[in-house]
N, C-alpha and C. Protein backbone atom coordinates (compact mmCIF):
# COMPACT_ATOMS: atom_id res chain seq x y z
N UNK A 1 100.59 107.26 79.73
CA UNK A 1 99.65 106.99 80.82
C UNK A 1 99.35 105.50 80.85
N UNK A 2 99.25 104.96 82.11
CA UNK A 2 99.11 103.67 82.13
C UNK A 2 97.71 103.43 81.81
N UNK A 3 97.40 102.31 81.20
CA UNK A 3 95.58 101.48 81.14
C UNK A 3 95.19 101.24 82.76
N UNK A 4 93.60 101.80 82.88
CA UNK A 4 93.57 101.39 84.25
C UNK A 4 93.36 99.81 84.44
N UNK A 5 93.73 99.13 85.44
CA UNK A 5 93.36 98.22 85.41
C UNK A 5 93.10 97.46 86.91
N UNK A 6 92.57 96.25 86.50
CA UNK A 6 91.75 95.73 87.78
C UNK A 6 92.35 95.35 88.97
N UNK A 7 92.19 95.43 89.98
CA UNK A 7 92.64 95.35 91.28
C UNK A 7 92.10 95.37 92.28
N UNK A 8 91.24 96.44 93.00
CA UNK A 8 90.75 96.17 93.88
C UNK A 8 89.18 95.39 94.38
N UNK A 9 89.17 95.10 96.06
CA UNK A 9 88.55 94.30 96.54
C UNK A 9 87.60 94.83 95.60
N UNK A 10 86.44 95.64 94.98
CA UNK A 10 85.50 95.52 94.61
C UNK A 10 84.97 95.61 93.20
N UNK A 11 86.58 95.44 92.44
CA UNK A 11 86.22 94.97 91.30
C UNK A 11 86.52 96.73 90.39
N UNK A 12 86.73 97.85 91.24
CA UNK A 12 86.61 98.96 90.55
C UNK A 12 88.08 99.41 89.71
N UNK A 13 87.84 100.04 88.40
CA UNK A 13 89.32 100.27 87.98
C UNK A 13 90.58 101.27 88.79
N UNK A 14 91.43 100.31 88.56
CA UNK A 14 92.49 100.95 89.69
C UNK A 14 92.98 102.42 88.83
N UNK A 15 93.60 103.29 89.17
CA UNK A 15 94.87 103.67 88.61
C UNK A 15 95.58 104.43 89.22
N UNK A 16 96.42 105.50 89.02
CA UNK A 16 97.26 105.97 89.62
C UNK A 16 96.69 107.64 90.13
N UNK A 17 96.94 108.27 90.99
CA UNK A 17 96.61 109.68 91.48
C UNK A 17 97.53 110.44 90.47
N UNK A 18 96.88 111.66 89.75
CA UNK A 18 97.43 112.55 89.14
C UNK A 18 97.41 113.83 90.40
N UNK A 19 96.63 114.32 91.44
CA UNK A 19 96.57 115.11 92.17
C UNK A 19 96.60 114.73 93.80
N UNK A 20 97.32 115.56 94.53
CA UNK A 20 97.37 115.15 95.85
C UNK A 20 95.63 115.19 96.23
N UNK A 21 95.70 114.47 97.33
CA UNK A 21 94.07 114.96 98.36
C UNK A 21 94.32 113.74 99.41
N UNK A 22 93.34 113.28 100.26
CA UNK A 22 92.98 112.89 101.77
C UNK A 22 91.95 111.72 101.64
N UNK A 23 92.65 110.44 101.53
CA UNK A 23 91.11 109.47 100.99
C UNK A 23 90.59 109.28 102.32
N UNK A 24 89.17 109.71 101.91
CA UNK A 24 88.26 109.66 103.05
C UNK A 24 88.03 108.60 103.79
N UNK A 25 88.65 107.08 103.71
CA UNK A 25 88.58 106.23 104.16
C UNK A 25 89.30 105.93 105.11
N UNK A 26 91.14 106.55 104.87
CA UNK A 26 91.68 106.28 106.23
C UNK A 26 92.10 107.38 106.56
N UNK A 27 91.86 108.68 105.76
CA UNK A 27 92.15 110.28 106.41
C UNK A 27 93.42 110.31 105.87
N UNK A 28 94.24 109.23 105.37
CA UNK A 28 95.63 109.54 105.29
C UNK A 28 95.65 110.19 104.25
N UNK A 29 96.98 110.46 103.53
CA UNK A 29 96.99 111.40 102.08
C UNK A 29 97.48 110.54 101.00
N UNK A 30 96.54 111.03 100.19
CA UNK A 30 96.87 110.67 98.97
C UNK A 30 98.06 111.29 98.03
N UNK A 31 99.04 110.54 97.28
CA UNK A 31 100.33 111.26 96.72
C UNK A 31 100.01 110.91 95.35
N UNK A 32 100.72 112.07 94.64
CA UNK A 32 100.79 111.46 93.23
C UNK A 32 101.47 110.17 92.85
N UNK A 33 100.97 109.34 91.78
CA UNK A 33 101.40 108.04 91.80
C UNK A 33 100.57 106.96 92.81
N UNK A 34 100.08 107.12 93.73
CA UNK A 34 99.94 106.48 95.08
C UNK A 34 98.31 105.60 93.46
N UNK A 35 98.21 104.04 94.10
CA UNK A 35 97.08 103.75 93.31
C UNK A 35 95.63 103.82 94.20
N UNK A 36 95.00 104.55 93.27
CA UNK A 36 93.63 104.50 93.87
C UNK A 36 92.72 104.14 92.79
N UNK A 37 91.24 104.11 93.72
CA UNK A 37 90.04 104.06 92.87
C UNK A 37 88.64 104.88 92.95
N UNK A 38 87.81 105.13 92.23
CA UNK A 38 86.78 105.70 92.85
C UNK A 38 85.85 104.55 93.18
N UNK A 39 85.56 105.14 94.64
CA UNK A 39 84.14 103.89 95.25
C UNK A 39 82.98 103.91 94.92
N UNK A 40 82.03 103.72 95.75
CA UNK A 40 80.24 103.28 95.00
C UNK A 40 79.85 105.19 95.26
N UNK A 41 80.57 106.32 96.37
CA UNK A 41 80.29 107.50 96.05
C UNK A 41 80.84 108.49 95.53
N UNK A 42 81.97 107.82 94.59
CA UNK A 42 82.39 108.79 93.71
C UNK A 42 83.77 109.47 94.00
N UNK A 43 84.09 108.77 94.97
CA UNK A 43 85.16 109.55 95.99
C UNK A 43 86.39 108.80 95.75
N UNK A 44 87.29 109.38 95.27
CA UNK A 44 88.66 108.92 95.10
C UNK A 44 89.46 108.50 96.23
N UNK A 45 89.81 107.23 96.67
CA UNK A 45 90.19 106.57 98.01
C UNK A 45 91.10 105.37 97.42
N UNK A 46 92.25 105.18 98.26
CA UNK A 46 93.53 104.10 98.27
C UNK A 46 92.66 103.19 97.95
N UNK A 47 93.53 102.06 96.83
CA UNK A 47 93.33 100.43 96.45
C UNK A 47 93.44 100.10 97.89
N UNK A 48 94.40 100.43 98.95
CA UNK A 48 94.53 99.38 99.72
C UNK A 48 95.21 100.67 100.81
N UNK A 49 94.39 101.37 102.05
CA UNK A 49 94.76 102.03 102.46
C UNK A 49 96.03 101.40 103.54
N UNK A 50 96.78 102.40 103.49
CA UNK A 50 97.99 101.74 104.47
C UNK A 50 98.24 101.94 105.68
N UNK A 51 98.38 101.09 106.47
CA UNK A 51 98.83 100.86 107.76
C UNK A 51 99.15 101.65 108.62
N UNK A 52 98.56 102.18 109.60
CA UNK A 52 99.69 103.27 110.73
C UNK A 52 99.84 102.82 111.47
N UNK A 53 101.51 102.25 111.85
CA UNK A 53 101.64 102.28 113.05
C UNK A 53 101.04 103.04 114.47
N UNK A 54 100.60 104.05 114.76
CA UNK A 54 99.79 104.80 115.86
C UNK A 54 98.56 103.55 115.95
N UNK A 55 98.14 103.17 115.13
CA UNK A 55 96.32 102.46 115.55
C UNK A 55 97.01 101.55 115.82
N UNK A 56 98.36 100.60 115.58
CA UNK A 56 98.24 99.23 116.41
C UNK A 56 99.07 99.42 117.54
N UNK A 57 99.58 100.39 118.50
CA UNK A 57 99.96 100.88 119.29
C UNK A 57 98.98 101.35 120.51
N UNK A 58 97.80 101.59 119.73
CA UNK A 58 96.83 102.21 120.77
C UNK A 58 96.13 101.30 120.97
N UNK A 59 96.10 99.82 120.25
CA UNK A 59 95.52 98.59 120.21
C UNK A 59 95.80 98.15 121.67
N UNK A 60 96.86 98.00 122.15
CA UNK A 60 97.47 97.01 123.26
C UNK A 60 98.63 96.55 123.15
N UNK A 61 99.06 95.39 124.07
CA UNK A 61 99.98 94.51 123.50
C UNK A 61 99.62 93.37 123.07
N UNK A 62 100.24 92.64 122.08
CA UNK A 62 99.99 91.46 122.27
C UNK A 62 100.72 90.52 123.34
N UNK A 63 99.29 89.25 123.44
CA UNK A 63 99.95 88.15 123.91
C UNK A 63 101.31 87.71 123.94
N UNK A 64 101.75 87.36 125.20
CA UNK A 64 103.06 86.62 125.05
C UNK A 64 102.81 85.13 124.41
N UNK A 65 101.64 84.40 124.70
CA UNK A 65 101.09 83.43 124.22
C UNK A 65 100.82 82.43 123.07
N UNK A 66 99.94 83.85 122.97
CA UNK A 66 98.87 83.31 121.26
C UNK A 66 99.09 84.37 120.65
N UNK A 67 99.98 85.71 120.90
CA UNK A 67 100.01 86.65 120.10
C UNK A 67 99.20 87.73 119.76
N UNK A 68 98.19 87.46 120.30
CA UNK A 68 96.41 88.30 119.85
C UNK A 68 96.63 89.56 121.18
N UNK A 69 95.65 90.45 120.50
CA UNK A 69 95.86 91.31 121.42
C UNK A 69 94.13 91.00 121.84
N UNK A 70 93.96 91.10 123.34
CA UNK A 70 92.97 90.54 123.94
C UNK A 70 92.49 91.38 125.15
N UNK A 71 91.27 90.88 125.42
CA UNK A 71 90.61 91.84 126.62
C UNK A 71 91.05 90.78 127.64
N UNK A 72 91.69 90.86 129.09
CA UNK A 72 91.69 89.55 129.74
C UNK A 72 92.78 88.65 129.91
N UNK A 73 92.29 87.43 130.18
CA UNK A 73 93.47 86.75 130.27
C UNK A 73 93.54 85.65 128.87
N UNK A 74 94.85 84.86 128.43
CA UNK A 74 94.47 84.00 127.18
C UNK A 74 93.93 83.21 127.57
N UNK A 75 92.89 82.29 126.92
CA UNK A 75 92.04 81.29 127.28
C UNK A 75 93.05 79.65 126.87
């Protein structure tokens, strides 16, 4: 078994998932191996939840511009 060790933004010990479950933070699933931590309620949630493509899709487009995705026109 690995030593837990330090990593995430708030300083809490990282380590690895021994059991599947759903970190309540981004709904996604948790896998065995996948690294997590428990937060300030106790709740086992991703070091660093990952990315779905679907939320930056439903974002917009970006700028041809400046790249940003924006309400409007670029300034």
């Amino acid at each position: 078994m690995n030593a837990p060790r330090l990593g995430t933004v708030s300083g809490a010990r990282s380590f690895q998932a021994q059991y599947p479950g759903r970190c309540p933070d981004c709904r996604g699933q948790i896998t065995l191996g996948d690294d997590v931590h428990y937060d300030v309620e106790g709740r086992i949630v991703h070091d660093a939840c990952p990315l779905h493509l679907d939320d930056l899709n439903d974002a917009g487009t970006p700028c041809r511009n400046c790249f940003l995705i924006h309400a409007g026109e670029c300034m």
